[in-house]
C-alpha atoms as a PDB file:
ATOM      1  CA  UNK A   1      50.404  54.712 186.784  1.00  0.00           C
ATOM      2  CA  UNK A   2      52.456  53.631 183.668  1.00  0.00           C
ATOM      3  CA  UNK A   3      53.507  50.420 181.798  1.00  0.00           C
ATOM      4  CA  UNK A   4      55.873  49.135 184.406  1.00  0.00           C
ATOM      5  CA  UNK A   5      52.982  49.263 187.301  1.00  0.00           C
ATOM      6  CA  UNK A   6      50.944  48.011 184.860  1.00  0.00           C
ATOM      7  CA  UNK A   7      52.516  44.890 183.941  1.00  0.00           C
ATOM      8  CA  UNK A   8      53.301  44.236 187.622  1.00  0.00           C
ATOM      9  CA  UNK A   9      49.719  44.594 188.450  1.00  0.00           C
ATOM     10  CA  UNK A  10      48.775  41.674 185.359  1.00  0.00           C
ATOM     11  CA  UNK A  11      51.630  40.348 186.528  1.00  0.00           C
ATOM     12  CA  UNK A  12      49.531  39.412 190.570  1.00  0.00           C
ATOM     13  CA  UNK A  13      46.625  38.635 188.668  1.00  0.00           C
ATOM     14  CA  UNK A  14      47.854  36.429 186.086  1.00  0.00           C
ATOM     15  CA  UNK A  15      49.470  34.209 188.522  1.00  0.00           C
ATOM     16  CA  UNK A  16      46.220  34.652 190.818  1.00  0.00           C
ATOM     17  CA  UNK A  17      44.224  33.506 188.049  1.00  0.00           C
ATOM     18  CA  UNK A  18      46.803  31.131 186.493  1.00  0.00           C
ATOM     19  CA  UNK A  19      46.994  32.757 182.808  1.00  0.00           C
ATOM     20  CA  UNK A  20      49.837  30.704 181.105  1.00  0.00           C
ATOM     21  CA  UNK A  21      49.377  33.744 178.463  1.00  0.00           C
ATOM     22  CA  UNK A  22      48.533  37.134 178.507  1.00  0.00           C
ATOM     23  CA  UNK A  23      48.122  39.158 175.190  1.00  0.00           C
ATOM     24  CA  UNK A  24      49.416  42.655 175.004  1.00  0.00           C
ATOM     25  CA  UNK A  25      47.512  44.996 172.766  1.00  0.00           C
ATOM     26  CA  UNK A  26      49.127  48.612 172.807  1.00  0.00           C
ATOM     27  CA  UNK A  27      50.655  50.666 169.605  1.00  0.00           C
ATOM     28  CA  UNK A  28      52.895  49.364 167.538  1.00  0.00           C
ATOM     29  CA  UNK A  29      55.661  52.201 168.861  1.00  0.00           C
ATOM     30  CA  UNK A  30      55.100  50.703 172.390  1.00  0.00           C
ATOM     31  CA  UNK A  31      54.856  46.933 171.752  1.00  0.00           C
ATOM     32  CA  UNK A  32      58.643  46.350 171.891  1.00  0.00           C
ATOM     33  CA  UNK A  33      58.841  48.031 175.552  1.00  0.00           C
ATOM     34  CA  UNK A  34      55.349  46.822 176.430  1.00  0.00           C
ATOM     35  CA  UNK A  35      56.224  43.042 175.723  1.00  0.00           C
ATOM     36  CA  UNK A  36      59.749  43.531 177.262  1.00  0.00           C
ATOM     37  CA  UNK A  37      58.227  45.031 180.677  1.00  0.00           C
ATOM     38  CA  UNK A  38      55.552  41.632 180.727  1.00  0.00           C
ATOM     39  CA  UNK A  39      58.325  39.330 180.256  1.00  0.00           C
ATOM     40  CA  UNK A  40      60.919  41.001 183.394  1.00  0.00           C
ATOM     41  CA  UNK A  41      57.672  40.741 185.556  1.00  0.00           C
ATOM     42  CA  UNK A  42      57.811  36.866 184.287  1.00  0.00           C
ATOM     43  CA  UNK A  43      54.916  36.755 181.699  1.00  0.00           C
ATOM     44  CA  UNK A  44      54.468  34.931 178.632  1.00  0.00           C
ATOM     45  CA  UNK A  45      53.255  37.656 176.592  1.00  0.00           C
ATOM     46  CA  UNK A  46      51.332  37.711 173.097  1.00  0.00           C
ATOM     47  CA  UNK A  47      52.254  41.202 171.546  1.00  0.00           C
ATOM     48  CA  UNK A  48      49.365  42.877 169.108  1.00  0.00           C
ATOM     49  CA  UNK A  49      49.574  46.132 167.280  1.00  0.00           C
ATOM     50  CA  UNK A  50      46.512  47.734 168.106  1.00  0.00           C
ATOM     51  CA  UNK A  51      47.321  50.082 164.797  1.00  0.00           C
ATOM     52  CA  UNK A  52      46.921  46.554 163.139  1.00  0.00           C
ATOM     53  CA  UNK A  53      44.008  45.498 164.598  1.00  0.00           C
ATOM     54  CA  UNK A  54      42.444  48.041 163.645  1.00  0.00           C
ATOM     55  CA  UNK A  55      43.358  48.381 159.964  1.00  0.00           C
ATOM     56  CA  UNK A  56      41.676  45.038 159.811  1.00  0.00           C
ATOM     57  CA  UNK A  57      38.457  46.553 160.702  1.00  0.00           C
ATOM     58  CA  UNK A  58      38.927  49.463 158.568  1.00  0.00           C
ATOM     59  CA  UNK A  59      41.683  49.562 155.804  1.00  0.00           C
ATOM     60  CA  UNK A  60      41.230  53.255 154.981  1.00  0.00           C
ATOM     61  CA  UNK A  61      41.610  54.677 158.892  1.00  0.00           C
ATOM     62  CA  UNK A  62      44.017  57.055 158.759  1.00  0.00           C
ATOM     63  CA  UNK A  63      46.424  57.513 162.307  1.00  0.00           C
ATOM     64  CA  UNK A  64      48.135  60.380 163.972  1.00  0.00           C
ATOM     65  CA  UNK A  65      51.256  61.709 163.052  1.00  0.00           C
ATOM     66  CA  UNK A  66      52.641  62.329 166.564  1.00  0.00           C
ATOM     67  CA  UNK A  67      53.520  58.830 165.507  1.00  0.00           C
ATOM     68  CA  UNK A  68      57.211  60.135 165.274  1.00  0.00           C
ATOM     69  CA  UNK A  69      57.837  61.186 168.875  1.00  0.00           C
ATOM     70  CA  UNK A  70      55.910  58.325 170.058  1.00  0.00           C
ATOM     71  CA  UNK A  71      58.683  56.156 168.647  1.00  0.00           C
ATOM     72  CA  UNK A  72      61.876  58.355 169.858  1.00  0.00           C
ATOM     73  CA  UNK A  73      60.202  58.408 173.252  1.00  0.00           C
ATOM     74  CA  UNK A  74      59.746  54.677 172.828  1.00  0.00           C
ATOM     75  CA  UNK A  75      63.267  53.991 171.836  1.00  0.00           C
ATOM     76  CA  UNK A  76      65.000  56.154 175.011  1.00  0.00           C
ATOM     77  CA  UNK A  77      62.508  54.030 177.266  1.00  0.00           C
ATOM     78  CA  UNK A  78      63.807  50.760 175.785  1.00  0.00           C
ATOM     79  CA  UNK A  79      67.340  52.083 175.893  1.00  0.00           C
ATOM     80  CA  UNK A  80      66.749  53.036 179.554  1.00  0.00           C
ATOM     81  CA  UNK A  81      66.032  49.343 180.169  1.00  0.00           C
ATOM     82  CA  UNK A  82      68.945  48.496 179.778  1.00  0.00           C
ATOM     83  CA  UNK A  83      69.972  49.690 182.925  1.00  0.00           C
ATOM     84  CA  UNK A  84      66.717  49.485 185.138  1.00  0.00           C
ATOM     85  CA  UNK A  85      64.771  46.572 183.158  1.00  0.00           C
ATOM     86  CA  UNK A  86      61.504  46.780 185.887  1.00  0.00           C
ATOM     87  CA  UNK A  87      61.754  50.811 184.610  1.00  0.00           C
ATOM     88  CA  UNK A  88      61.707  51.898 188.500  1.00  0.00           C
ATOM     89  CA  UNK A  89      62.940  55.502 187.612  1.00  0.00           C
ATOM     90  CA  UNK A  90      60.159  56.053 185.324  1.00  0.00           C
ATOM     91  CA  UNK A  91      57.473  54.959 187.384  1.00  0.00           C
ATOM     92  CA  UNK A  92      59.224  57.217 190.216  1.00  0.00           C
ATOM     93  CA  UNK A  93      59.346  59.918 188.435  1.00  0.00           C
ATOM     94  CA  UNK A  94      55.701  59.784 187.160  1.00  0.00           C
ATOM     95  CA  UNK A  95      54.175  59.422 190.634  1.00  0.00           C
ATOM     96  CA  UNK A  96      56.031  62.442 191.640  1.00  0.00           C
ATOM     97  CA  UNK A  97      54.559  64.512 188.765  1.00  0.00           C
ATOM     98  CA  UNK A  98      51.559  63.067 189.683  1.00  0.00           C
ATOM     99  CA  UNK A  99      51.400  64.307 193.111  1.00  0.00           C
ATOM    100  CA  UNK A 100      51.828  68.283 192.064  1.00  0.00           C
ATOM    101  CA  UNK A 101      48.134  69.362 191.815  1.00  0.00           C
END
């Protein structure tokens, strides 16, 4: 449903399959949260900039300028952390939008 649900579902896996390591591949705006969500879930996370992986493919890719947002959005998230680290309220609040047809 969102990063938080996500990282608790690699989270059950991991341990099912006994990953010492999982790698995290998401944009570079997201990584910070992204890594942070892996490690309250208790996984040792590898964090890759999927903006960076893919310059090294191709240098001259150009990427979208909602870029910007991304990154405020990404800060409040982080922020928000701070005060609910397993981001409860976010993943609440998605599922409700969700459920509105």
């Amino acid at each position: 449903i969102n990063t938080a649900t996500n990282m608790e579902e690699l989270a059950k896996i991991s341990r099912e399959r006994k990953f010492n390591l999982v790698a995290i591949v998401t944009n570079a705006s997201h990584l910070v949260r992204a890594t942070a969500l892996a490690c309250t879930h208790g996984l040792k996370a590898a964090p890759f900039s999927a903006e960076e992986l893919l310059l090294e493919k191709d240098p001259q890719r150009v990427f979208n300028r909602e870029e910007k947002f991304n990154r405020f959005k990404e800060k409040f998230e982080l922020f928000l952390m701070l005060w609910d680290p397993q981001a409860v309220l976010p993943t609440l609040l998605t599922r409700i939008i969700h459920s509105f047809p």
